[in-house]
C-alpha atoms as a PDB file:
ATOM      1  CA  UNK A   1      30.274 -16.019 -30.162  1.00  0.00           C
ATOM      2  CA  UNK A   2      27.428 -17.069 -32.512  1.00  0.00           C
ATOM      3  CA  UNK A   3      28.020 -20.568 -32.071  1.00  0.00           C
ATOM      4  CA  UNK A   4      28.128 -20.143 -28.428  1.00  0.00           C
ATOM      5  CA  UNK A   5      24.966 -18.301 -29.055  1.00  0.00           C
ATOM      6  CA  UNK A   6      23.524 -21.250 -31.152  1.00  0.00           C
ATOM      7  CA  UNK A   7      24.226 -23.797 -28.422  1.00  0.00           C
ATOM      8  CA  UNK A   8      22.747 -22.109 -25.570  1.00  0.00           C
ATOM      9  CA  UNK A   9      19.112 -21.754 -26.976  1.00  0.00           C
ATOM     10  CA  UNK A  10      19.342 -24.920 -28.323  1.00  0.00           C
ATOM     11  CA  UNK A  11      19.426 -25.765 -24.794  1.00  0.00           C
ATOM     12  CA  UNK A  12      16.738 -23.532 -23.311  1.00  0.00           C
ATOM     13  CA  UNK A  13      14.664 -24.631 -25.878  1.00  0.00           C
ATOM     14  CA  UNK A  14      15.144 -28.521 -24.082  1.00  0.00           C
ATOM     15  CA  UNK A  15      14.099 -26.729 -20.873  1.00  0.00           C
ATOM     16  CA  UNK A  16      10.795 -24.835 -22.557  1.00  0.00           C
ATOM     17  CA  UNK A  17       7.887 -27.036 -22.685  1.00  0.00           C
ATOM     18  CA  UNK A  18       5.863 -26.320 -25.789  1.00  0.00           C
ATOM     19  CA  UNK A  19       3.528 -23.616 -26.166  1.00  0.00           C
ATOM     20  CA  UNK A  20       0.458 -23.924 -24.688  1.00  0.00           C
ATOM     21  CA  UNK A  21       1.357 -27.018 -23.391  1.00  0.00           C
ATOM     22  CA  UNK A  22       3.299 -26.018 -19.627  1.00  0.00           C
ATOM     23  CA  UNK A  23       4.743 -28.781 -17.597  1.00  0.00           C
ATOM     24  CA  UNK A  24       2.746 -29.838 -15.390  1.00  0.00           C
ATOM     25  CA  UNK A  25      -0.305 -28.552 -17.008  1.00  0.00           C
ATOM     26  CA  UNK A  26      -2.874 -31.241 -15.831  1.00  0.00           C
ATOM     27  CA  UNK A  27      -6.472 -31.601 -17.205  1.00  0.00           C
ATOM     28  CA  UNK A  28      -8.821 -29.490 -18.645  1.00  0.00           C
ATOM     29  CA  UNK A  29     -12.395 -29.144 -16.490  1.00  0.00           C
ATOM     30  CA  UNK A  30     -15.930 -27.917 -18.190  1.00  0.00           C
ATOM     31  CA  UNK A  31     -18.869 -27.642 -16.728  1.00  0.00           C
ATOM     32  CA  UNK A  32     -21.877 -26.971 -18.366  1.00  0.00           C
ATOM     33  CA  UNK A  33     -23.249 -22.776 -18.273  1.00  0.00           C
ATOM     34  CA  UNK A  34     -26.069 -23.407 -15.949  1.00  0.00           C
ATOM     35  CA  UNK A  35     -25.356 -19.736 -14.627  1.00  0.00           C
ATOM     36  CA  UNK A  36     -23.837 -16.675 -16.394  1.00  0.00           C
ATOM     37  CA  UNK A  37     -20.056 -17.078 -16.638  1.00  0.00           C
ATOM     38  CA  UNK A  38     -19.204 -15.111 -13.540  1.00  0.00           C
ATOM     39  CA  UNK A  39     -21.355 -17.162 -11.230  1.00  0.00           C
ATOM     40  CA  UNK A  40     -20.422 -20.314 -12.716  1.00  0.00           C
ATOM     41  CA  UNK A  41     -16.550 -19.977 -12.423  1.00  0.00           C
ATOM     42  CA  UNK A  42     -17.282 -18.490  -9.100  1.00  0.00           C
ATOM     43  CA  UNK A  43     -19.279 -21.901  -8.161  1.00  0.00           C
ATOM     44  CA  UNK A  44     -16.905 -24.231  -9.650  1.00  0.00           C
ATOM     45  CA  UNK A  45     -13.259 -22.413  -9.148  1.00  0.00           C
ATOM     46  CA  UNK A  46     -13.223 -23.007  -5.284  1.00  0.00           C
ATOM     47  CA  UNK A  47     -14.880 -26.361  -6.011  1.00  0.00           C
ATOM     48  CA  UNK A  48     -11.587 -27.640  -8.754  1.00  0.00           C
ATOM     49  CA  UNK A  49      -9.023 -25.773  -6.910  1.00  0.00           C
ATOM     50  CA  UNK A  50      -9.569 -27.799  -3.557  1.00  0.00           C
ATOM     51  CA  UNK A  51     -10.186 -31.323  -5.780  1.00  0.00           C
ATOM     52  CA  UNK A  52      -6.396 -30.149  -7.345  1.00  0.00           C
ATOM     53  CA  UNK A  53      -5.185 -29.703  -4.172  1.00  0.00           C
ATOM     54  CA  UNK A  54      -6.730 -33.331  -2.560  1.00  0.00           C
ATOM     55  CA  UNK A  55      -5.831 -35.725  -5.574  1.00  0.00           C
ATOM     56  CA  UNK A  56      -2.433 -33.754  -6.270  1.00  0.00           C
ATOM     57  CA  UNK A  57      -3.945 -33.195 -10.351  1.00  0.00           C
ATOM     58  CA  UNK A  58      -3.953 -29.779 -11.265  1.00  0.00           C
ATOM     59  CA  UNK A  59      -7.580 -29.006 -12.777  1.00  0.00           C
ATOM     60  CA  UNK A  60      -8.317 -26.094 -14.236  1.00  0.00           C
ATOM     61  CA  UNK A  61     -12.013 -24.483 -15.538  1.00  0.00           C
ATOM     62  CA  UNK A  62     -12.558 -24.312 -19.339  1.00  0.00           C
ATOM     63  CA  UNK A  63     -16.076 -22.525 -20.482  1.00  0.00           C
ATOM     64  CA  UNK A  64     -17.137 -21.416 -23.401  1.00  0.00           C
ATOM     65  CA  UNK A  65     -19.094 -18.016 -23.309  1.00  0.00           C
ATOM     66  CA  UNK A  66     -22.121 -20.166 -23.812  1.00  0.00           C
ATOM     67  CA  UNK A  67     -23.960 -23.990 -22.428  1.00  0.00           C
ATOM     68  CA  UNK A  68     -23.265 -24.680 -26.798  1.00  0.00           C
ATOM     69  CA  UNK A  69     -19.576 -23.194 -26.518  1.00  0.00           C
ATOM     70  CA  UNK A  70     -18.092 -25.430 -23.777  1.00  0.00           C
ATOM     71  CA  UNK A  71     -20.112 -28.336 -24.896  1.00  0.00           C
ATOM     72  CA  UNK A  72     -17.644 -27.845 -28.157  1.00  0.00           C
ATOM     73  CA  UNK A  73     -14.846 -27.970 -26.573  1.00  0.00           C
ATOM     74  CA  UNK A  74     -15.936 -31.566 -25.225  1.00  0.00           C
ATOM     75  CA  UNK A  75     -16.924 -32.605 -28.381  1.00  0.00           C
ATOM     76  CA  UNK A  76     -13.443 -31.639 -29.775  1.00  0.00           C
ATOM     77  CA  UNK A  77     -11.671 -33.638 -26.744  1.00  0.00           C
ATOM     78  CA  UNK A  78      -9.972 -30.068 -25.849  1.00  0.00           C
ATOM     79  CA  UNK A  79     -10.886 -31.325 -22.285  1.00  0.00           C
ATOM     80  CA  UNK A  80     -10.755 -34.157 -19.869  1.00  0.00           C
ATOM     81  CA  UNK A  81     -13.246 -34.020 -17.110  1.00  0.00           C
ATOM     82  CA  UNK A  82     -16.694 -32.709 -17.773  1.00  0.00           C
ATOM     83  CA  UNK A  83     -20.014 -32.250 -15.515  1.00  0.00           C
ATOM     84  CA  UNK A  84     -22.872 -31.906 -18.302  1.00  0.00           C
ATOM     85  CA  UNK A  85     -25.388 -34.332 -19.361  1.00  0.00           C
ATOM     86  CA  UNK A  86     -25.176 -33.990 -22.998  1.00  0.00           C
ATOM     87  CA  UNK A  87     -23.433 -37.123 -23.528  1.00  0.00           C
ATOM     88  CA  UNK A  88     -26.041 -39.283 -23.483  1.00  0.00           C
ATOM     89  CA  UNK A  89     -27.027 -39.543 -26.842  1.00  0.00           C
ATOM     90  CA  UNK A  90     -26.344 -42.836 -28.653  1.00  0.00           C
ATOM     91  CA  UNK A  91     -23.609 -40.985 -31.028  1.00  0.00           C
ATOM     92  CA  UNK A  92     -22.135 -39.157 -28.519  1.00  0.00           C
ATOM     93  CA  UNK A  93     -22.005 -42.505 -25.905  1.00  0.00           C
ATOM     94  CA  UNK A  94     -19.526 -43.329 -28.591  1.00  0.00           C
ATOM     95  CA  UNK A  95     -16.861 -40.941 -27.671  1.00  0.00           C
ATOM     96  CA  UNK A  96     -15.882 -42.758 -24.463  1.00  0.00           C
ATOM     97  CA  UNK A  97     -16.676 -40.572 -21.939  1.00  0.00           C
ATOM     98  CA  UNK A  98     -17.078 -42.476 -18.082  1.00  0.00           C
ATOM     99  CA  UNK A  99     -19.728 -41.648 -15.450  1.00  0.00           C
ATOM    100  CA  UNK A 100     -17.735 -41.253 -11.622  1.00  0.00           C
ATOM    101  CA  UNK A 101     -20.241 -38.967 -10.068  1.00  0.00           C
ATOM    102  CA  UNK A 102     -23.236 -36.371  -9.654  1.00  0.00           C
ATOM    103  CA  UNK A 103     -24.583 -34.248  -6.904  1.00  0.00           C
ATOM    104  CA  UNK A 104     -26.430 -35.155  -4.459  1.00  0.00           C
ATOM    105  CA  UNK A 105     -30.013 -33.338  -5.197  1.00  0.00           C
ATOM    106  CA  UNK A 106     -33.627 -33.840  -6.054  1.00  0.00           C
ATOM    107  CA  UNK A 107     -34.019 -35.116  -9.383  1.00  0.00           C
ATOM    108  CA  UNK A 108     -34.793 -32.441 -11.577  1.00  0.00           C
ATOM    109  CA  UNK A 109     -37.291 -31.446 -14.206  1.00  0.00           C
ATOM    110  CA  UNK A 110     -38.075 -30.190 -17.350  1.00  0.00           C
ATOM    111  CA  UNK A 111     -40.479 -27.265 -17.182  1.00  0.00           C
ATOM    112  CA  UNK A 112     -42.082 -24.277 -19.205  1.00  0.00           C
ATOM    113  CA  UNK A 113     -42.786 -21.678 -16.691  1.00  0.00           C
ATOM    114  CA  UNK A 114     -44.478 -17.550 -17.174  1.00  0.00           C
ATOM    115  CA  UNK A 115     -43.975 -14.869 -14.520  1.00  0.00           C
ATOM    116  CA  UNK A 116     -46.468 -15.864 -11.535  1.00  0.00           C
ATOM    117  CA  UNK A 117     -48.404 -12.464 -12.856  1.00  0.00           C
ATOM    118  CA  UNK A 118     -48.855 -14.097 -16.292  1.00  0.00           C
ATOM    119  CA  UNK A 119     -52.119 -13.821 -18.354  1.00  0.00           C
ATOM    120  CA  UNK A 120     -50.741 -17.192 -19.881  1.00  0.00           C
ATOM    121  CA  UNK A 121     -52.335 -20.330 -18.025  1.00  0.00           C
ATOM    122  CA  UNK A 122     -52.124 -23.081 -20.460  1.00  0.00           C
ATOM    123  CA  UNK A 123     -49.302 -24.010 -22.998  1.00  0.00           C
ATOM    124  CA  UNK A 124     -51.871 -23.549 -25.995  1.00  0.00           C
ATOM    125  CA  UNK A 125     -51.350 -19.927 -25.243  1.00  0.00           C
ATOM    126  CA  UNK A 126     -47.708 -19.880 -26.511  1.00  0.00           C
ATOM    127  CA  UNK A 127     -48.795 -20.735 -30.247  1.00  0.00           C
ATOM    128  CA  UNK A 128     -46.791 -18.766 -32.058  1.00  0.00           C
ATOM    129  CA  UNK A 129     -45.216 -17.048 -29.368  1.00  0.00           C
ATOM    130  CA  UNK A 130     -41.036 -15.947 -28.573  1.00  0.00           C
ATOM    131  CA  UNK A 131     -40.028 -18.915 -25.833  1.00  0.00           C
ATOM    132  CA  UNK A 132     -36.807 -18.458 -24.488  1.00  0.00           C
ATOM    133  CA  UNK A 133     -34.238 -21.571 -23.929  1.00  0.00           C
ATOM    134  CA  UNK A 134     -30.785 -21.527 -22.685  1.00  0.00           C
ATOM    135  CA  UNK A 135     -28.944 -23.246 -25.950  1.00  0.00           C
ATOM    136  CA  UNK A 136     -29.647 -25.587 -28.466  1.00  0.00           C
ATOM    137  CA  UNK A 137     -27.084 -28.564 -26.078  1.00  0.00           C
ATOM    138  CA  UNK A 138     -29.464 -27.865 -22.783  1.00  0.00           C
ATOM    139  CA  UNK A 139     -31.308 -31.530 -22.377  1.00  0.00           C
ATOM    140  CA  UNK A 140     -33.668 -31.016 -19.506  1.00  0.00           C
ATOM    141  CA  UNK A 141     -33.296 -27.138 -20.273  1.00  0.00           C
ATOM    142  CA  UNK A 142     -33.869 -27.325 -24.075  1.00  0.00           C
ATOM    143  CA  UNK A 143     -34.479 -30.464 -25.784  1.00  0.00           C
ATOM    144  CA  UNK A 144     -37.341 -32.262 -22.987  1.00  0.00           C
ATOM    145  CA  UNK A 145     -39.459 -29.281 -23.027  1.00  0.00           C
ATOM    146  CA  UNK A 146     -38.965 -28.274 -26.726  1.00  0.00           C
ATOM    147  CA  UNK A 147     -39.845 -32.029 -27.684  1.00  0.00           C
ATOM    148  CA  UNK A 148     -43.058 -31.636 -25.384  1.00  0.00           C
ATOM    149  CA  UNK A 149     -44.479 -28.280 -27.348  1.00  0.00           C
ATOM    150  CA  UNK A 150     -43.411 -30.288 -30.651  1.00  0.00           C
ATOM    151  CA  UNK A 151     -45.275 -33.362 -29.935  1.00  0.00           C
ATOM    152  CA  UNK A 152     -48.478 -30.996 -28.764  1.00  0.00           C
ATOM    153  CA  UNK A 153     -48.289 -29.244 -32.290  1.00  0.00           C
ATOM    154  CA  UNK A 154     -47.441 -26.244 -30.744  1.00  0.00           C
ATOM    155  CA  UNK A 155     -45.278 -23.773 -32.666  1.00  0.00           C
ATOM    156  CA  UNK A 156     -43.240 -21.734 -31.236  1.00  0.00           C
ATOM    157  CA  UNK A 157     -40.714 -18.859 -31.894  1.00  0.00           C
ATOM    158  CA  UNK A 158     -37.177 -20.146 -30.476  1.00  0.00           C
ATOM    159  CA  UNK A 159     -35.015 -17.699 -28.861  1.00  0.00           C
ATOM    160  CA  UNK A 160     -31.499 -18.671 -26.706  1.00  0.00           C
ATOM    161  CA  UNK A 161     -30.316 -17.531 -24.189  1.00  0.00           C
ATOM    162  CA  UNK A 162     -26.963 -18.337 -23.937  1.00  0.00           C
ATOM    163  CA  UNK A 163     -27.776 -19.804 -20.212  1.00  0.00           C
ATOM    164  CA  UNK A 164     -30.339 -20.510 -17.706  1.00  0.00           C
ATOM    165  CA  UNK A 165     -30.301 -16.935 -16.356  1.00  0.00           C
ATOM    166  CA  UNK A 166     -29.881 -15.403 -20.134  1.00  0.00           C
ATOM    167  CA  UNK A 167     -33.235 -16.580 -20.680  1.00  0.00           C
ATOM    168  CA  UNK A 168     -34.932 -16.044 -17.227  1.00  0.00           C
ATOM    169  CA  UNK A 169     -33.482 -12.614 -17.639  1.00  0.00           C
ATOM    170  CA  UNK A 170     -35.532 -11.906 -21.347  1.00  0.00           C
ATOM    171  CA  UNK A 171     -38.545 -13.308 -19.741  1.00  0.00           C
ATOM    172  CA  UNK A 172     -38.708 -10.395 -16.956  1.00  0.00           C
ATOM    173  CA  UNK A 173     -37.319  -8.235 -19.827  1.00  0.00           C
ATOM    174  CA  UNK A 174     -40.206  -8.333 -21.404  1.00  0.00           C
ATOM    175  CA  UNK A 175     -38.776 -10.086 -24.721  1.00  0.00           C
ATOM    176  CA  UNK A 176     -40.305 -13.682 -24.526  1.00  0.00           C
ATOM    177  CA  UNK A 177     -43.632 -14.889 -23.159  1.00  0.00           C
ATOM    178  CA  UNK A 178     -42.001 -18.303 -21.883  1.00  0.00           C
ATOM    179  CA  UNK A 179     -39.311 -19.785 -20.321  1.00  0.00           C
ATOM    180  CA  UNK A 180     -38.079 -23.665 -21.050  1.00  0.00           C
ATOM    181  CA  UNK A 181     -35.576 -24.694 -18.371  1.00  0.00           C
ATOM    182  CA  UNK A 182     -34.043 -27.038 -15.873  1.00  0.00           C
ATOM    183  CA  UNK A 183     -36.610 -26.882 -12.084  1.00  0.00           C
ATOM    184  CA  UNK A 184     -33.012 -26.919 -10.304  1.00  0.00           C
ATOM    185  CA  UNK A 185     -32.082 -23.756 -12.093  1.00  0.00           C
ATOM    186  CA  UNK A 186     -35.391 -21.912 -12.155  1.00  0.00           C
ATOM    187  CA  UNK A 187     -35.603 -22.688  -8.698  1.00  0.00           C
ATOM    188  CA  UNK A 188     -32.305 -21.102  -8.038  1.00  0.00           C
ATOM    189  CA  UNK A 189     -33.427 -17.969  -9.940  1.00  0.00           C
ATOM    190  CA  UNK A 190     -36.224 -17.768  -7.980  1.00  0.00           C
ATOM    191  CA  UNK A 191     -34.192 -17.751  -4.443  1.00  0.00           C
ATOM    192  CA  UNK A 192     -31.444 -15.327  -5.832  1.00  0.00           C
ATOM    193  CA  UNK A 193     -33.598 -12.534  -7.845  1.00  0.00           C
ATOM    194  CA  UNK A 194     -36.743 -13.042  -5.702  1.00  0.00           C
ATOM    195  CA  UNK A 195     -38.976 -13.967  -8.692  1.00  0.00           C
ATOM    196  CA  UNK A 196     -42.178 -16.544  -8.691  1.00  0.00           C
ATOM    197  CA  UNK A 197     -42.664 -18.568 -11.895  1.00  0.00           C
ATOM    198  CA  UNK A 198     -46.521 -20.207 -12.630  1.00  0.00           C
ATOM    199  CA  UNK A 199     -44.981 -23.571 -13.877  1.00  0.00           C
ATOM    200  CA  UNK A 200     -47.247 -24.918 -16.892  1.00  0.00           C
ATOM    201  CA  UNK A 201     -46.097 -28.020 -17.300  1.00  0.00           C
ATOM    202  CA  UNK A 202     -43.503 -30.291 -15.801  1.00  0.00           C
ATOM    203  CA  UNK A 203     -41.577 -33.494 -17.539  1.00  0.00           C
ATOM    204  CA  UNK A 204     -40.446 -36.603 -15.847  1.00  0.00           C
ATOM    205  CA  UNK A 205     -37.523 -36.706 -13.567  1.00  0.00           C
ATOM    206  CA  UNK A 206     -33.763 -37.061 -14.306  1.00  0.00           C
ATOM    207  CA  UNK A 207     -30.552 -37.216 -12.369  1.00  0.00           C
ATOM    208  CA  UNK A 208     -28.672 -34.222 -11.853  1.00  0.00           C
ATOM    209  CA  UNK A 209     -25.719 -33.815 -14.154  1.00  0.00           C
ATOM    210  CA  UNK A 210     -23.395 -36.373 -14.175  1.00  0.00           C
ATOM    211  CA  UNK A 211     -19.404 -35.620 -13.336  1.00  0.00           C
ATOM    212  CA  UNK A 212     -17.767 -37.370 -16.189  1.00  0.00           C
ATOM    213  CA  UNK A 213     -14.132 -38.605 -17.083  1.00  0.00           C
ATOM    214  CA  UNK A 214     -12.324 -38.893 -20.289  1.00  0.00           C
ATOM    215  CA  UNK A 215     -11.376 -42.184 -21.752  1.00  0.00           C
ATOM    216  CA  UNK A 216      -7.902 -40.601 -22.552  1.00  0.00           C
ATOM    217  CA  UNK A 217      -6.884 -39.711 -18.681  1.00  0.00           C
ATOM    218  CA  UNK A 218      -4.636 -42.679 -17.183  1.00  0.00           C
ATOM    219  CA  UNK A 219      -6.448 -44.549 -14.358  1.00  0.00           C
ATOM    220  CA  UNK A 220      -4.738 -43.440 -11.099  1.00  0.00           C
ATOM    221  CA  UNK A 221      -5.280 -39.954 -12.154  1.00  0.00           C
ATOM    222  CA  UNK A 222      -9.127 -40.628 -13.043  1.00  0.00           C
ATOM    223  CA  UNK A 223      -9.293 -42.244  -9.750  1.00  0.00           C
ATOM    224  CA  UNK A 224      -7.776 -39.717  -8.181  1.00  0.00           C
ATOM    225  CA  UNK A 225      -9.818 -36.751  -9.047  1.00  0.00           C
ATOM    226  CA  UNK A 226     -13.058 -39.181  -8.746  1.00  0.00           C
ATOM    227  CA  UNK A 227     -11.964 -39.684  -5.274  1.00  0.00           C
ATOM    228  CA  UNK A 228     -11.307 -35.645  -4.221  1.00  0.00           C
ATOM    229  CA  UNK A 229     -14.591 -35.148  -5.454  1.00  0.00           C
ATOM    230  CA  UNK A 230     -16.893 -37.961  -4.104  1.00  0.00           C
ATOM    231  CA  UNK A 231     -14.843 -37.476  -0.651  1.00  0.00           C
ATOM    232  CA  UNK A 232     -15.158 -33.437  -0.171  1.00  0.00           C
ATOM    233  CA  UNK A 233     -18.062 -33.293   2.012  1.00  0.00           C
ATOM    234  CA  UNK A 234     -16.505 -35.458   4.263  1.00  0.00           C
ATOM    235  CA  UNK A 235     -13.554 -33.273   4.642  1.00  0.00           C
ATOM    236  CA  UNK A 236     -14.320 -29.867   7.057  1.00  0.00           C
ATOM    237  CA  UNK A 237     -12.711 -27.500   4.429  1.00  0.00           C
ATOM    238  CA  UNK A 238     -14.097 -29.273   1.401  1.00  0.00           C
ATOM    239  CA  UNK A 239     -17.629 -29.254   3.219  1.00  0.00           C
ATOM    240  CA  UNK A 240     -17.312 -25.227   3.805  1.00  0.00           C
ATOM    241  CA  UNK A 241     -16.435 -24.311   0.123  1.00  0.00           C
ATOM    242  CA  UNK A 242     -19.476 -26.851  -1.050  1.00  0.00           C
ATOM    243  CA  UNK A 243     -21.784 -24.303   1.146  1.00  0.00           C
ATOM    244  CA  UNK A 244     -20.596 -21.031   0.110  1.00  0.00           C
ATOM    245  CA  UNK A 245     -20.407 -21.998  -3.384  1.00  0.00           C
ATOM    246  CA  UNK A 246     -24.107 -23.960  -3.546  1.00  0.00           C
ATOM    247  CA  UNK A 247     -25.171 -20.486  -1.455  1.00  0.00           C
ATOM    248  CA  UNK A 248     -24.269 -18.173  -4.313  1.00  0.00           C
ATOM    249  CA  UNK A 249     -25.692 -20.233  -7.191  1.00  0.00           C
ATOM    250  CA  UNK A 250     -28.800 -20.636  -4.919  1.00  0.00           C
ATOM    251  CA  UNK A 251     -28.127 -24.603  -4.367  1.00  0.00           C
ATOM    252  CA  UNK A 252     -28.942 -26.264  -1.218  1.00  0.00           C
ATOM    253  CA  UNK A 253     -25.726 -26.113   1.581  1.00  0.00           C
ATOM    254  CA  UNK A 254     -25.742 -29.920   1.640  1.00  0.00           C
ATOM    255  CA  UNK A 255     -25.254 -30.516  -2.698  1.00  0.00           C
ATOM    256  CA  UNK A 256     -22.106 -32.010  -2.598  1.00  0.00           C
ATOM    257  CA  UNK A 257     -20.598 -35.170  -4.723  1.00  0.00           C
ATOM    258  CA  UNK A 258     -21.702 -38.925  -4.701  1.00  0.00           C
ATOM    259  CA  UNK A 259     -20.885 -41.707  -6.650  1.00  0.00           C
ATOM    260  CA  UNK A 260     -22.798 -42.559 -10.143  1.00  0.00           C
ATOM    261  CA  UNK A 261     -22.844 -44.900 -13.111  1.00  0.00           C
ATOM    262  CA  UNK A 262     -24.401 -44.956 -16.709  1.00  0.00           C
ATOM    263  CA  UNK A 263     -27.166 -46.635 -15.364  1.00  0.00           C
ATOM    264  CA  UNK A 264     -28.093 -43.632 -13.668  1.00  0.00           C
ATOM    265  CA  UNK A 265     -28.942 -41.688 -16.566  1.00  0.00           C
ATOM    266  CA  UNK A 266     -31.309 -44.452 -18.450  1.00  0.00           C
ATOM    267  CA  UNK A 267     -33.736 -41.898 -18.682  1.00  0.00           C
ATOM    268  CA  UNK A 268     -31.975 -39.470 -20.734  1.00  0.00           C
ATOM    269  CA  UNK A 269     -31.263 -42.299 -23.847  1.00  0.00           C
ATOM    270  CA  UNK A 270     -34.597 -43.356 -22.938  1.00  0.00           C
ATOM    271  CA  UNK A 271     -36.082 -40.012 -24.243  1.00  0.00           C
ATOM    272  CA  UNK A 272     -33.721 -40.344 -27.105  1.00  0.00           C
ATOM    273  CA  UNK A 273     -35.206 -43.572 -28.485  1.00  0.00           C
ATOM    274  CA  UNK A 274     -38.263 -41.609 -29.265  1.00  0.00           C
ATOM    275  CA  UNK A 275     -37.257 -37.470 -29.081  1.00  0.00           C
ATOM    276  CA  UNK A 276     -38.327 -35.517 -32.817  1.00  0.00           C
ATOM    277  CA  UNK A 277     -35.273 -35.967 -34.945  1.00  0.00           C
ATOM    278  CA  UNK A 278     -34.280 -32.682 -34.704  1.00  0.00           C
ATOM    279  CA  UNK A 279     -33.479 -33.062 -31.165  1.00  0.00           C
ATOM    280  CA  UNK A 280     -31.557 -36.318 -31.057  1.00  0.00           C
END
């Protein structure tokens, strides 16, 4: 009996894939936090789920509980695909990750904004001041206006959010004078909590965040996925889920996917070549 025993798990164990590792587990997907965690698997579930379903690759969402968390897991290769844009940095350009894609949207900013109510009118006023950011990985969030109060000689108190809306959400708290942040994402606030921001200053313009593919993931399955994506606004389900989604995060109906290459995000190594040093 025990040998009989022996030989049977011996063969369920040939049937059990290992753990953690199902069959048919396909590839990892993190976005960066731009929203709280509930809003941003509720943007980007629908979103994967349908691109699974199109290319016949399972994705699934991987996030951190912050923007700093999920860019780890990146950095660690626990995933494949990616939409951030803190890749761009000449170390982290080494780690092979390809451009395929980015939304189709305005360019967007790096600003410092106060409540529209605001005694604060100038950014001289925030000397020695709390300034709320969502993480220490936001670029246009973090980095382009925290280089901007550096270069001015303007100290300020640092305080994280954890996400776009973690900070917004101190600022009408009460708990920081300032907000740093991504335009796309402040203007998104705006629409959703039916707040006005006094914007005092604005940086240069960047692409959206770019959808990004692992060196590791086999071509036809890169393609694949690249192709689900670029193609769901052309499909009449596809197009649906990219408007109810973009409605809840407070996105325009018509931000869906569109091809994109390294060369459009020059500007983000260009800031690199002369950020401080303690933001490269």
């Amino acid at each position: 009996m025990k040998k009989h025993l022996m030989a049977l798990a011996a063969f369920l164990l040939t049937l059990t894939p290992a753990w953690g590792q199902p069959a048919n587990a396909g590839y990892r997907f993190s976005p960066v936090n731009q929203f709280d965690i509930n809003l941003t698997a509720a943007y980007w579930n629908p979103i994967i789920q349908h691109v699974s379903e199109k290319s016949g690759v399972k994705l699934s969402l991987k996030i951190g509980r912050t923007s700093a968390d999920t860019t780890a897991y990146v950095l660690t290769q626990e995933v494949e695909f990616v939409f951030t844009n803190h890749l761009f940095s000449p170390e982290r350009e080494q780690l092979g990750w390809k451009v395929f894609g980015r939304r189709q949207m305005p360019a967007i900013v790096g600003q410092i904004v106060v409540p529209a109510d605001s005694p604060i009118t100038d950014l001289a006023q925030l000397k020695g001041e709390e300034v709320a950011f969502a993480g220490p990985e936001a670029f246009v969030g973090y980095k382009v206006p925290y280089a901007q109060l550096l270069n001015r000689g303007i100290d300020i108190k640092v305080v994280f959010g954890g996400n776009q809306n973690g900070a917004l959400a101190q600022l009408f708290a009460g708990k920081v004078k300032a907000v740093g942040g991504n335009s796309q994402l402040i203007e998104g606030y705006a629409k959703r909590e039916n707040r006005k921001f006094r914007v005092l200053w604005s940086s240069e313009t960047f692409h959206d965040l770019a959808l990004m593919v692992s060196g590791k993931v086999p071509e036809k399955d890169a393609q694949a996925v690249a192709q689900a994506f670029l193609n769901m606004h052309k499909d009449p389900r596809g197009r649906d889920i990219l408007h109810q989604t973009s409605q809840k995060v407070g996105l325009p109906v018509d931000a869906y996917f569109i091809p994109a290459s390294a060369a459009d995000y020059d500007s983000y190594r260009k800031f690199y070549q002369s950020a401080p040093p303690s933001l490269r």
